[in-house]
N, C-alpha and C. Protein backbone atom coordinates (compact mmCIF):
# COMPACT_ATOMS: atom_id res chain seq x y z
N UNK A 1 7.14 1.32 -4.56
CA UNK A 1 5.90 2.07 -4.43
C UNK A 1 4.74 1.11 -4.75
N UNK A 2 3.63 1.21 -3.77
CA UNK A 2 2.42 0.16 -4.02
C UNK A 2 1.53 0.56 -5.25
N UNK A 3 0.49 -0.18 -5.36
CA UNK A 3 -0.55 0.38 -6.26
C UNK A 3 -1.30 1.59 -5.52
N UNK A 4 -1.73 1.71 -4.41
CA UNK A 4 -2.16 2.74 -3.71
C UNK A 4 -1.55 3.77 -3.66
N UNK A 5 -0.16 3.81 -4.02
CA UNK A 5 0.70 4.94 -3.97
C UNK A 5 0.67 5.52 -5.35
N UNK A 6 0.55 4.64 -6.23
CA UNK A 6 0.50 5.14 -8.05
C UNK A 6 -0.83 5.25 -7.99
N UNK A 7 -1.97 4.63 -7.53
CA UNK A 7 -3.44 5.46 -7.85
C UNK A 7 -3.43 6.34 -7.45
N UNK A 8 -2.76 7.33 -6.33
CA UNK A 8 -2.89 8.51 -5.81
C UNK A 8 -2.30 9.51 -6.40
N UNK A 9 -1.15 9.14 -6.91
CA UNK A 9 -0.44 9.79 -7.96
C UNK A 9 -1.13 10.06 -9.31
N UNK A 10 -1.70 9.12 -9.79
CA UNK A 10 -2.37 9.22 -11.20
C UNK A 10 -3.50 10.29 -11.00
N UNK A 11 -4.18 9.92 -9.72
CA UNK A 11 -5.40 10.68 -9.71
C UNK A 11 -4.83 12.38 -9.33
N UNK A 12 -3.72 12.60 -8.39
CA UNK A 12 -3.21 14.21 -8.63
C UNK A 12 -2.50 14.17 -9.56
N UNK A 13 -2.12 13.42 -10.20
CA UNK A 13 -1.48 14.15 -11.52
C UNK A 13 -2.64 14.62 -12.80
N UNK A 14 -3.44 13.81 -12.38
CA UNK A 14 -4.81 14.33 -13.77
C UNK A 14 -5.42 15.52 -13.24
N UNK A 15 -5.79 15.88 -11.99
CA UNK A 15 -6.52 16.87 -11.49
C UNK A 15 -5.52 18.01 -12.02
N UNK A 16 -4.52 17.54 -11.23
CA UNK A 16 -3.24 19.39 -11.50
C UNK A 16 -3.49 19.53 -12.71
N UNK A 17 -3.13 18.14 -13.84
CA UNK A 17 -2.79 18.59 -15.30
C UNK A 17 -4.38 19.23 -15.57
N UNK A 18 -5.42 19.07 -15.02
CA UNK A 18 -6.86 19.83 -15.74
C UNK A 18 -6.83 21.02 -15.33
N UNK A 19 -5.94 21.31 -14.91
CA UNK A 19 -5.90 22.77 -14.28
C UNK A 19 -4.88 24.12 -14.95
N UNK A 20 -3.87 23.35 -15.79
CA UNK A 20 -3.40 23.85 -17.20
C UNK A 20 -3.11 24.86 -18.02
N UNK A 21 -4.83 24.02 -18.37
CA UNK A 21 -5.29 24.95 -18.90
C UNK A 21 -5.49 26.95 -18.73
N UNK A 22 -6.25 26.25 -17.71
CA UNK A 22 -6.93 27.43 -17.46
C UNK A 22 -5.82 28.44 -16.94
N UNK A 23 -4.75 28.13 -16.64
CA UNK A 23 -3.69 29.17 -16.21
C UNK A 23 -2.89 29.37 -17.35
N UNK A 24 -2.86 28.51 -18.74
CA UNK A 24 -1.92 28.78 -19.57
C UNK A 24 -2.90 30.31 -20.29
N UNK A 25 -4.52 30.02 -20.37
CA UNK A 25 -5.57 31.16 -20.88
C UNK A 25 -5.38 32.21 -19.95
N UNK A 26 -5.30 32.20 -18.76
CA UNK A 26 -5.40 33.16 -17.56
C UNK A 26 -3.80 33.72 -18.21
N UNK A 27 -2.89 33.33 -18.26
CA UNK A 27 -1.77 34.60 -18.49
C UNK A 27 -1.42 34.65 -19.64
N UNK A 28 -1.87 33.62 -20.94
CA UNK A 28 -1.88 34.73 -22.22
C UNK A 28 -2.56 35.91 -22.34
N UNK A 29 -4.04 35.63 -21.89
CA UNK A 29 -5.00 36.63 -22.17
C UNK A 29 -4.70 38.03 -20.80
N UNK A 30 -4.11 37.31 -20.29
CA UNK A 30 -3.72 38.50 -18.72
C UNK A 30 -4.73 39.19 -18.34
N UNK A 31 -5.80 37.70 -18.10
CA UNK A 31 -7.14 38.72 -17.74
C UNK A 31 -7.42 37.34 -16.82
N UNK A 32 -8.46 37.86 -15.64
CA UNK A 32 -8.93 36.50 -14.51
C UNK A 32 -10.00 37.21 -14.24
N UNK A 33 -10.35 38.02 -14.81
CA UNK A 33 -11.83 38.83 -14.57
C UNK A 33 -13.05 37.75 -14.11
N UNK A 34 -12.98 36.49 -14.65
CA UNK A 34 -14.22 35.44 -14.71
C UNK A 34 -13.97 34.71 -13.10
N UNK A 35 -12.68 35.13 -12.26
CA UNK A 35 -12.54 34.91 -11.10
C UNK A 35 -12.79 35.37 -10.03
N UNK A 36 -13.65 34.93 -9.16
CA UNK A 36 -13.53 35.63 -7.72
C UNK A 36 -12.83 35.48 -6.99
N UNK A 37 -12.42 36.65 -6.33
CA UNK A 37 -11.03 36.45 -5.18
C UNK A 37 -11.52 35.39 -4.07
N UNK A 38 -12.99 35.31 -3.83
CA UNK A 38 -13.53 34.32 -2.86
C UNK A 38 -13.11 32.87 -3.07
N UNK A 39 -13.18 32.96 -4.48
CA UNK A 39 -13.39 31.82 -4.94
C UNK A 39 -11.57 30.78 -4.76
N UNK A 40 -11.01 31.66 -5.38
CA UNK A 40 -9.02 31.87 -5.13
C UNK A 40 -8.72 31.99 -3.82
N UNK A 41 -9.24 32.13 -2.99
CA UNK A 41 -8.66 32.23 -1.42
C UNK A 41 -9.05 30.90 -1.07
N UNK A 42 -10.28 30.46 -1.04
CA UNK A 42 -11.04 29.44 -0.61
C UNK A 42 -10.05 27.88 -1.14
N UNK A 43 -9.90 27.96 -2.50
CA UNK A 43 -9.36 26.98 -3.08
C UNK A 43 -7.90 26.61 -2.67
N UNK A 44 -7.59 28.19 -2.37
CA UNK A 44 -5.72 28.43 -2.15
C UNK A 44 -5.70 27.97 -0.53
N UNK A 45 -7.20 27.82 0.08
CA UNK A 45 -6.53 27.83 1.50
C UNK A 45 -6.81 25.81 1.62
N UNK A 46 -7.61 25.72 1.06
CA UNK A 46 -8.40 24.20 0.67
C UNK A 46 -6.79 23.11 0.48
N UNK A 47 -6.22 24.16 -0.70
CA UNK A 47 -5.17 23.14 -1.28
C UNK A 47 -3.76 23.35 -0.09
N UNK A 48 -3.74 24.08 0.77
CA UNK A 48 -2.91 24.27 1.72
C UNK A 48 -2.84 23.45 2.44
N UNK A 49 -4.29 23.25 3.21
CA UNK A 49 -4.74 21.90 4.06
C UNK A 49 -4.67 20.91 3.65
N UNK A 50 -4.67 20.53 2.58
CA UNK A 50 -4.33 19.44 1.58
C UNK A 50 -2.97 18.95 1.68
N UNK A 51 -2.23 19.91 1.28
CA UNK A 51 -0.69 19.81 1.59
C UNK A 51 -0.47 19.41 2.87
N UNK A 52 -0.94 20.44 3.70
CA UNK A 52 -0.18 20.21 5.48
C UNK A 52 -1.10 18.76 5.63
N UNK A 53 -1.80 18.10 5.65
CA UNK A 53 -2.49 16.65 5.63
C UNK A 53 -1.52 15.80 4.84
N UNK A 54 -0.95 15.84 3.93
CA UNK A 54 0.30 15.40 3.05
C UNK A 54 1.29 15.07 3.77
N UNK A 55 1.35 15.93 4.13
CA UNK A 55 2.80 15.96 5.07
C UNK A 55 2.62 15.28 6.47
N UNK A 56 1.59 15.63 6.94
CA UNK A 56 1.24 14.70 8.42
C UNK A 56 1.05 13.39 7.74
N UNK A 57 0.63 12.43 6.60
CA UNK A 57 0.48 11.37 6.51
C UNK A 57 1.49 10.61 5.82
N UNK A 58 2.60 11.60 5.33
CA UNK A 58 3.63 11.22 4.39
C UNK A 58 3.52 10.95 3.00
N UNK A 59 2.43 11.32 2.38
CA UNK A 59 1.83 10.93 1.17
C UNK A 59 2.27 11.94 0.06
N UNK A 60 3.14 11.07 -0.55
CA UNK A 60 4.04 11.90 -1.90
C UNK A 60 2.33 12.55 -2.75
N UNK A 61 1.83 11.34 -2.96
CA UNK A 61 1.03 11.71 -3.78
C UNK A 61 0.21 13.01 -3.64
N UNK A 62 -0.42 13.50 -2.20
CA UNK A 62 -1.41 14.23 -2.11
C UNK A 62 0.01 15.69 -1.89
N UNK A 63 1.01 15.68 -0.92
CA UNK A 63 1.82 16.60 -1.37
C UNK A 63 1.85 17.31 -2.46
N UNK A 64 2.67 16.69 -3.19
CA UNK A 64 3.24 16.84 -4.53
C UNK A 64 1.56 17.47 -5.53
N UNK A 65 0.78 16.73 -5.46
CA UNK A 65 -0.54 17.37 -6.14
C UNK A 65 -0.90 18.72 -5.76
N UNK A 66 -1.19 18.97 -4.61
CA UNK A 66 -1.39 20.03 -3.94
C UNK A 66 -0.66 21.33 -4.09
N UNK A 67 0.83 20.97 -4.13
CA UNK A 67 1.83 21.99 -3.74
C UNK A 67 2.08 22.41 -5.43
N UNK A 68 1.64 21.65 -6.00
CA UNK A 68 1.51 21.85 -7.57
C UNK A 68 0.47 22.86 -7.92
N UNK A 69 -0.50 22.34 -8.16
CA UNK A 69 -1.65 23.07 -7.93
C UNK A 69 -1.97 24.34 -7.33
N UNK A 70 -1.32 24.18 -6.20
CA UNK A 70 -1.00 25.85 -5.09
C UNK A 70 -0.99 26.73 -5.94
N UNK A 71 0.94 26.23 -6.49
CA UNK A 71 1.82 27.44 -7.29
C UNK A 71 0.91 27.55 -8.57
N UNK A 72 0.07 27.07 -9.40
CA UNK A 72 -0.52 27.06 -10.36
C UNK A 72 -2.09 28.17 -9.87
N UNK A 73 -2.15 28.04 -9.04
CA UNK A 73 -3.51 28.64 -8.04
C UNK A 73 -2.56 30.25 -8.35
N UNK A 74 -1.97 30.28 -7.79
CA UNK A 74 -1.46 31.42 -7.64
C UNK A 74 -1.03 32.47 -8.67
N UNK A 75 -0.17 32.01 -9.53
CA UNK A 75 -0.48 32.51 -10.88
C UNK A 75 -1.60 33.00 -11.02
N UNK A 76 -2.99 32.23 -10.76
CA UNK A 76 -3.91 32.99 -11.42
C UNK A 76 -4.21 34.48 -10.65
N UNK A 77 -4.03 33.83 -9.36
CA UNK A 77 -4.40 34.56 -7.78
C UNK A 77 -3.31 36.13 -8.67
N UNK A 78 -2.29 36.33 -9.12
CA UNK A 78 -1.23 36.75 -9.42
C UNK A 78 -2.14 37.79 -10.37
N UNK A 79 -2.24 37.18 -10.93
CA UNK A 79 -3.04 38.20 -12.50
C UNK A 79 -4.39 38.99 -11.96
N UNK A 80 -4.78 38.05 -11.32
CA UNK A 80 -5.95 38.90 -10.91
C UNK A 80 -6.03 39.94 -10.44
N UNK A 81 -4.43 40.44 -9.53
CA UNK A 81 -4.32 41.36 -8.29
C UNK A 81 -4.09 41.98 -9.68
N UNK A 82 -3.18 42.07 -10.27
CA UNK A 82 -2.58 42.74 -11.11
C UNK A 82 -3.49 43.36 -12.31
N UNK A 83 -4.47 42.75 -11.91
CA UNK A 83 -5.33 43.12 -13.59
C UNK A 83 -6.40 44.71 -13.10
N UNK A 84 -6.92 45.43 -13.65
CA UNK A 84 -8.12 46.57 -13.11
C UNK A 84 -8.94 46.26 -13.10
């Protein structure tokens, strides 16, 4: 694996990991009230294209970030439906 292949990696592995957070708070507290569904569709469809671009270029890195991130997207996407 090149250096271009580990900078791409480093840089989705820091983004997903900042993202964590906010889903480990989103399902203790089992609240996403501070979310808009606009906002969760937009991102969920963003990181999709992300992925399918992954895959057309072969790039572990942007894959693997993305498809991470998704399932982490979703969770929140998850609570939200679920919450009143």
């Amino acid at each position: 694996m090149d250096s271009i292949h580990l900078l791409g990696l480093a840089a989705g592995s820091l983004t997903t990991l900042s993202f964590i957070p906010q889903v480990a708070q989103t399902l203790r507290t089992r609240s996403a009230h501070d979310f808009s569904y606009a906002m969760l569709v937009c991102f969920l469809a963003g990181l999709i294209l992300w992925f399918v671009y992954g895959m057309v270029r072969d790039d572990p890195a942007i894959i693997i970030a993305n498809a991470v991130t998704a399932v982490l997207l979703l969770c929140i996407l998850a609570v939200k439906i679920r919450s009143p």
